[in-house]
Protein backbone atom coordinates (compact mmCIF):
# COMPACT_ATOMS: atom_id res chain seq x y z
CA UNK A 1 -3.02 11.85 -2.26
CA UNK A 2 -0.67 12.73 0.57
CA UNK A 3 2.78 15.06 1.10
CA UNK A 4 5.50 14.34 2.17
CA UNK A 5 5.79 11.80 -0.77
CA UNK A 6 6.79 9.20 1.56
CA UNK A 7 4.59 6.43 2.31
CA UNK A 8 5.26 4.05 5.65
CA UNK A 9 4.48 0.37 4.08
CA UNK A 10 2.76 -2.34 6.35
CA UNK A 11 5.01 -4.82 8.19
CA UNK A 12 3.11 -7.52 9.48
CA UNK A 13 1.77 -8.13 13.20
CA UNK A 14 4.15 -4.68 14.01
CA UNK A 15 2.53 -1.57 11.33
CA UNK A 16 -0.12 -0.31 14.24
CA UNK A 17 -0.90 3.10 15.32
CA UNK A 18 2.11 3.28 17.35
CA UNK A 19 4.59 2.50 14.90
CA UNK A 20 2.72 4.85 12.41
CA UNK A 21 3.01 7.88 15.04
CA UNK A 22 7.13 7.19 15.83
CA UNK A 23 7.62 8.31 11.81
CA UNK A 24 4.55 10.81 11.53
CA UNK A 25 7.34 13.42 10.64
CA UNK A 26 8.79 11.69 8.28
CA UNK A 27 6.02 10.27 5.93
CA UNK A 28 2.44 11.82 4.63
CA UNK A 29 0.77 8.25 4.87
CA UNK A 30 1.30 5.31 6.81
CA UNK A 31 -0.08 1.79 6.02
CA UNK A 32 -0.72 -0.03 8.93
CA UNK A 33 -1.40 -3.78 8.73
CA UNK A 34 -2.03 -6.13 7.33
CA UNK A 35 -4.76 -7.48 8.62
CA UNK A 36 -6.61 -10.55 7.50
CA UNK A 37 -10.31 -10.28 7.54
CA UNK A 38 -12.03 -13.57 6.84
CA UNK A 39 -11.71 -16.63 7.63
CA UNK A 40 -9.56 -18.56 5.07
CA UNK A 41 -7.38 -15.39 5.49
CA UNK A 42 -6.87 -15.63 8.94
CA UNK A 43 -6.43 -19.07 8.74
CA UNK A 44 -3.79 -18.59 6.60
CA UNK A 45 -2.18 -16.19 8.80
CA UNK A 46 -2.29 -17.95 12.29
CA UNK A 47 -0.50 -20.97 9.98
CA UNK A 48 2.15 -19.07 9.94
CA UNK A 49 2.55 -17.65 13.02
CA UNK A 50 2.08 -21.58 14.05
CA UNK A 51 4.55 -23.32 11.82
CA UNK A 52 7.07 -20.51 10.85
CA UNK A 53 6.98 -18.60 14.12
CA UNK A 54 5.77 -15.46 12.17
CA UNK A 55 4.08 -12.01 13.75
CA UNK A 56 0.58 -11.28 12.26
CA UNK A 57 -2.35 -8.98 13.86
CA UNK A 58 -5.08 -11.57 14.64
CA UNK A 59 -7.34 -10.18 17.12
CA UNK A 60 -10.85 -11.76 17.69
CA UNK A 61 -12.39 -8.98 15.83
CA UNK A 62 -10.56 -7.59 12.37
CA UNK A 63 -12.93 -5.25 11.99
CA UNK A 64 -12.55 -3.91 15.59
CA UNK A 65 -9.00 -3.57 15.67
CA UNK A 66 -8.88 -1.83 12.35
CA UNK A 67 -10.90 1.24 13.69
CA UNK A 68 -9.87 0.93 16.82
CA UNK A 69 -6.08 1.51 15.13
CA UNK A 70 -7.52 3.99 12.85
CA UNK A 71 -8.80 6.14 15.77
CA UNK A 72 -6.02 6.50 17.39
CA UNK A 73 -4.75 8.81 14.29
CA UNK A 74 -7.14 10.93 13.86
CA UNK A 75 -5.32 14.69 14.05
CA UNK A 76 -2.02 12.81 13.26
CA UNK A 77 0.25 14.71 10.67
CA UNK A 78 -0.23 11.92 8.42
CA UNK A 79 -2.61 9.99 6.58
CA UNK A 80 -3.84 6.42 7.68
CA UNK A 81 -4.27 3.56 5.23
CA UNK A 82 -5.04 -0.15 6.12
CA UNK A 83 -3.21 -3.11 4.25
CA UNK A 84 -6.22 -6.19 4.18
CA UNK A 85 -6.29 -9.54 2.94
CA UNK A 86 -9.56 -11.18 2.23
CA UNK A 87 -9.92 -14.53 0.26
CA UNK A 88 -13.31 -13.55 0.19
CA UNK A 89 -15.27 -9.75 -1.41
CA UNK A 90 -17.66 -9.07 1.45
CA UNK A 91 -15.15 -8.34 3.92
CA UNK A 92 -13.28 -5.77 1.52
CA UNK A 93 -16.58 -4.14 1.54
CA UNK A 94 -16.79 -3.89 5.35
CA UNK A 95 -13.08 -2.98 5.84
CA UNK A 96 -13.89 0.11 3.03
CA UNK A 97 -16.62 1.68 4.75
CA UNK A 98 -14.52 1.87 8.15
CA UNK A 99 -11.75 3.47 6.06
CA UNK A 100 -14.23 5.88 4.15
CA UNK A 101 -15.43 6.99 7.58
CA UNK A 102 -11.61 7.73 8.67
CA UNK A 103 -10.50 9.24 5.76
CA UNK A 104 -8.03 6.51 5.48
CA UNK A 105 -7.00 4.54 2.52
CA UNK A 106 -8.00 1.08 2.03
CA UNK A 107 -5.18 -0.84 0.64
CA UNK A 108 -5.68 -4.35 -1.03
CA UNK A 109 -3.16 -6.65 -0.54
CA UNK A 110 -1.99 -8.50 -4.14
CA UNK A 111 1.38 -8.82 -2.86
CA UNK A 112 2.38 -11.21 -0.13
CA UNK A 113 3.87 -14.52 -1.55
CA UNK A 114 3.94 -16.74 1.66
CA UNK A 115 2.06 -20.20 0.49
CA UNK A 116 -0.33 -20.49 3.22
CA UNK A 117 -2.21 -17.20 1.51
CA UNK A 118 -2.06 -18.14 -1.50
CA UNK A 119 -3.24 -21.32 -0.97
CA UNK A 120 -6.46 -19.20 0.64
CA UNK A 121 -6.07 -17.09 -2.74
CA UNK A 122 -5.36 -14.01 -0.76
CA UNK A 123 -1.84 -11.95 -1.73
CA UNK A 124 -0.02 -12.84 -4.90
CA UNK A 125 -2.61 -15.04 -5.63
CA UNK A 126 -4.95 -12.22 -6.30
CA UNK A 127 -2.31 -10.68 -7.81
CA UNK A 128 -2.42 -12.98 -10.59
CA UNK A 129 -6.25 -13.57 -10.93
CA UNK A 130 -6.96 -9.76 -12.75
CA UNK A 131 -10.85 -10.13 -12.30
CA UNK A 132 -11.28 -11.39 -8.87
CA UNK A 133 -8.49 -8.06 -7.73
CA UNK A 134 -11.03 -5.78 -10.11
CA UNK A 135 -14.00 -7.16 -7.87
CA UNK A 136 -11.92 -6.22 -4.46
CA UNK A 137 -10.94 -2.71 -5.81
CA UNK A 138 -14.87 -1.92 -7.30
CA UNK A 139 -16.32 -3.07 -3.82
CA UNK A 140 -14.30 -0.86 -1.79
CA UNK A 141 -14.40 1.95 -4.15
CA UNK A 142 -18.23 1.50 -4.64
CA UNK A 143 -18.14 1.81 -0.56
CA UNK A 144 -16.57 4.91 -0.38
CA UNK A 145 -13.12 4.09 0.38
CA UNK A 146 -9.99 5.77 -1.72
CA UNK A 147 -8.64 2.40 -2.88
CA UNK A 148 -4.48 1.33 -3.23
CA UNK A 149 -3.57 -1.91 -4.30
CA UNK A 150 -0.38 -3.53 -3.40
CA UNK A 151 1.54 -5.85 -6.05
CA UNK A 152 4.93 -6.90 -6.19
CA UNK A 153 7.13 -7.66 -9.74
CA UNK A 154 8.50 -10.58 -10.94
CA UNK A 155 5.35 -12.88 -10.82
CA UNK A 156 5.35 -14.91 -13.44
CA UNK A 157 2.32 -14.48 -16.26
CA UNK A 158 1.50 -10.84 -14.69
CA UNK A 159 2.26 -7.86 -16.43
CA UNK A 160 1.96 -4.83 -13.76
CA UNK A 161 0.92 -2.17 -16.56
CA UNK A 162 -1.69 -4.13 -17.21
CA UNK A 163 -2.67 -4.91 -13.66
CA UNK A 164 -2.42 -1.05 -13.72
CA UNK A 165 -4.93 0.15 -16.17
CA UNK A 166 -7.14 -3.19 -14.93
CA UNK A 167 -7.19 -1.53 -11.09
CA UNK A 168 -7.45 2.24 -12.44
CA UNK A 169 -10.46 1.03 -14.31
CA UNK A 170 -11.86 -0.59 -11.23
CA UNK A 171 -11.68 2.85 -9.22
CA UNK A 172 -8.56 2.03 -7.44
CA UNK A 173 -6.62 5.61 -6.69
CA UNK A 174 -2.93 4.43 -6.07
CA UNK A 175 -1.09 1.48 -6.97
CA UNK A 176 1.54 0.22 -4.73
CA UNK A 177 4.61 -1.32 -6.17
CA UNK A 178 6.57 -3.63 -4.89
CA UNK A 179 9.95 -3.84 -7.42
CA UNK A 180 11.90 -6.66 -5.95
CA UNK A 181 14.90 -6.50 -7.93
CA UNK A 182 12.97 -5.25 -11.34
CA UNK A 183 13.59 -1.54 -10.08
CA UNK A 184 12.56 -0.18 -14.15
CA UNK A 185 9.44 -1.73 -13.75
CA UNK A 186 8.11 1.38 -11.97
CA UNK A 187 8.44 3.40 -15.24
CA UNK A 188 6.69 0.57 -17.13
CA UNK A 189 3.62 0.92 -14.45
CA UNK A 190 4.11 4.69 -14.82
CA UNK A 191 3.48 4.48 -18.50
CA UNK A 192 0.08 2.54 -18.15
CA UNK A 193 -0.18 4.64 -15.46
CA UNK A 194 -0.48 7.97 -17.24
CA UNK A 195 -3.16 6.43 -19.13
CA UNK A 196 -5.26 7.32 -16.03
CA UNK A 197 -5.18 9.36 -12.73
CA UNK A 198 -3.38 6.39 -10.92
CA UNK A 199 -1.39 7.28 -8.42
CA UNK A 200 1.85 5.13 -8.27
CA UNK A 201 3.96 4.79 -5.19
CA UNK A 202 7.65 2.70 -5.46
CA UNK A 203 8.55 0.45 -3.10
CA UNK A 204 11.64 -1.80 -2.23
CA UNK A 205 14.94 -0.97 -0.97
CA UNK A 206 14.56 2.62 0.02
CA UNK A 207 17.03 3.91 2.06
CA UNK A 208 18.85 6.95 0.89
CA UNK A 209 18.91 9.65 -1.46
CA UNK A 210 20.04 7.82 -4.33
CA UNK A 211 17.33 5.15 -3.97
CA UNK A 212 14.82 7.95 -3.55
CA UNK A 213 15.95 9.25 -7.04
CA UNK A 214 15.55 6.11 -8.53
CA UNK A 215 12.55 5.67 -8.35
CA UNK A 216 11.66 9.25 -8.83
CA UNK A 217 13.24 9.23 -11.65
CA UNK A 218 10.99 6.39 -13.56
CA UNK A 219 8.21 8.41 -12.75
CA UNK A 220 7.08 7.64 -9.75
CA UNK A 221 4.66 9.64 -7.30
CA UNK A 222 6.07 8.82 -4.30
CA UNK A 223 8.62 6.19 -2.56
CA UNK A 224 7.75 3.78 0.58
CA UNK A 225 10.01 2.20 3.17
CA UNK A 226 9.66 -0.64 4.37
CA UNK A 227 11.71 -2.39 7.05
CA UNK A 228 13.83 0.32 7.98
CA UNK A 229 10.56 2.40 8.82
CA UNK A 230 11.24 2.76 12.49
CA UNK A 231 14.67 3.88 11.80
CA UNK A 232 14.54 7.62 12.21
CA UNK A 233 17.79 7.96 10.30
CA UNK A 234 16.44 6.46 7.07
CA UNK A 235 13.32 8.07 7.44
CA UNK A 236 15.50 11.59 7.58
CA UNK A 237 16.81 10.62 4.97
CA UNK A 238 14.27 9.46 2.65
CA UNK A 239 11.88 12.53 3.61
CA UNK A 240 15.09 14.86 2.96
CA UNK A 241 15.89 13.60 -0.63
CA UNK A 242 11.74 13.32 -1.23
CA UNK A 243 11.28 16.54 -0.38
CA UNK A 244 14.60 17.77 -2.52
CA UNK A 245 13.19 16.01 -6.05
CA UNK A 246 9.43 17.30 -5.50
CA UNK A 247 10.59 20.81 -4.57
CA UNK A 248 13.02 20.95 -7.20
CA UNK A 249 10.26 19.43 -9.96
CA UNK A 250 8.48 22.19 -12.20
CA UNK A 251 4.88 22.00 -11.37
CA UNK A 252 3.99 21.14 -14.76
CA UNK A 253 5.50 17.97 -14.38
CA UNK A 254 4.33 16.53 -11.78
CA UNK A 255 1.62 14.12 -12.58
CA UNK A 256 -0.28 14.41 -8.94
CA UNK A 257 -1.48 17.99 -8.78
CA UNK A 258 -2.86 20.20 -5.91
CA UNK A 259 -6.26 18.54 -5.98
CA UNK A 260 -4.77 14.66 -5.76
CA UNK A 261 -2.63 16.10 -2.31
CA UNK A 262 -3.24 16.76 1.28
């Protein structure tokens, strides 16, 4: 899906072109975002920026901004996904065929947690409604678009190896995975995983070699960072031990062969 195995993960109101093309060394995909796209969504959003003094992307037009952002990467050294939220299917649909025509990864977002989007059943509140997320990831797919979703652990009633093999059935590619503090649960969603071609990318504290490993070591495709992902140092770093594990990996382990990489 992309090399290095280091993915840039969207920091609201700040992951844009620009901060994608300070780490293009350092990662093989960057998702910028998110971005909410309808209007219970971006509601929800400019709540927050309102009452919690928050920094979201809210431009007049979503759907603008996201390939306007997108263009500004074509020829970069990396590839370009979008984090969305939708509380709604049609705009997934529209977001997926402006990624398809980039090249760039559409990435549903099942993770964030903040009440205002849930309340708009956006974020973790997809997260724990399986058939509504399966609708999301077929309408993108269906458009074209290579599909991640974004989850996070420790939500209560949702198992992520199930969410897993739900999402891989949908057509989604890559599964984003957000471990809090439940770091083994990547190997658990790496076990469903292998069920299908998902591709499964570990995410949540990622700083250094050892975290790198981690991660790696449950079976995981490929790491992201998060906040530290305009720090050059980390991203060094990360890249450097990344690079180490996948280099050092007999081919005939590694689940993501030459035709899932760019």
């Amino acid at each position: 899906m992309f090399e290095p195995r280091v993915a840039l993960a969207s920091l609201s109101g700040e992951a844009d072109a620009a901060w994608a093309l300070n780490a293009a060394n350092y990662a093989g995909i960057a998702f910028l975002g998110g971005i909410a796209l309808d209007g219970e969504s971006r509601a929800a959003a400019a709540a927050m920026v309102a009452d919690r003094d928050r920094t979201e992307f809210l431009p007049d037009d979503p759907f603008a901004f996201l390939d306007r952002e997108l263009s500004k990467l074509d020829g970069a050294p990396l590839r370009a996904g979008f984090n969305v939220r939708s509380a709604t299917v049609d705009p997934i649909r529209r977001a997926a065929r402006i990624c398809a025509d980039r090249d760039a990864v559409l990435e549903i977002n099942a993770h964030c947690r903040q009440a205002e989007l849930c309340a708009a059943g956006c974020g973790e509140a997809l997260l724990r409604d399986a058939d509504r997320l399966c609708q999301y990831v077929s309408a993108a797919a269906d458009a074209g678009a290579t599909v991640s979703v974004k989850v996070r652990a420790e939500v209560p009633g949702v198992s992520l190896p199930a969410t897993a093999r739900a999402v891989a059935g949908a057509g989604a590619a890559a599964i984003h995975v957000d471990a809090m503090d439940s770091e083994a649960v990547v190997a658990d969603v790496v076990d469903a995983a292998s069920e299908t071609d998902l591709f499964v990318i570990a995410n949540n504290g990622v700083r250094d070699r050892a975290t790198v490993r981690e991660y790696l070591d449950h079976g995981a495709d490929a790491v992201s960072v998060g906040r530290p992902s305009d720090d050059r140092a980390v991203l060094r770093r990360v890249r450097a031990a990344a690079d180490e594990w996948f280099d050092g990996r007999p081919e005939a382990e590694t689940r993501a062969g030459s035709e899932a990489t760019r």
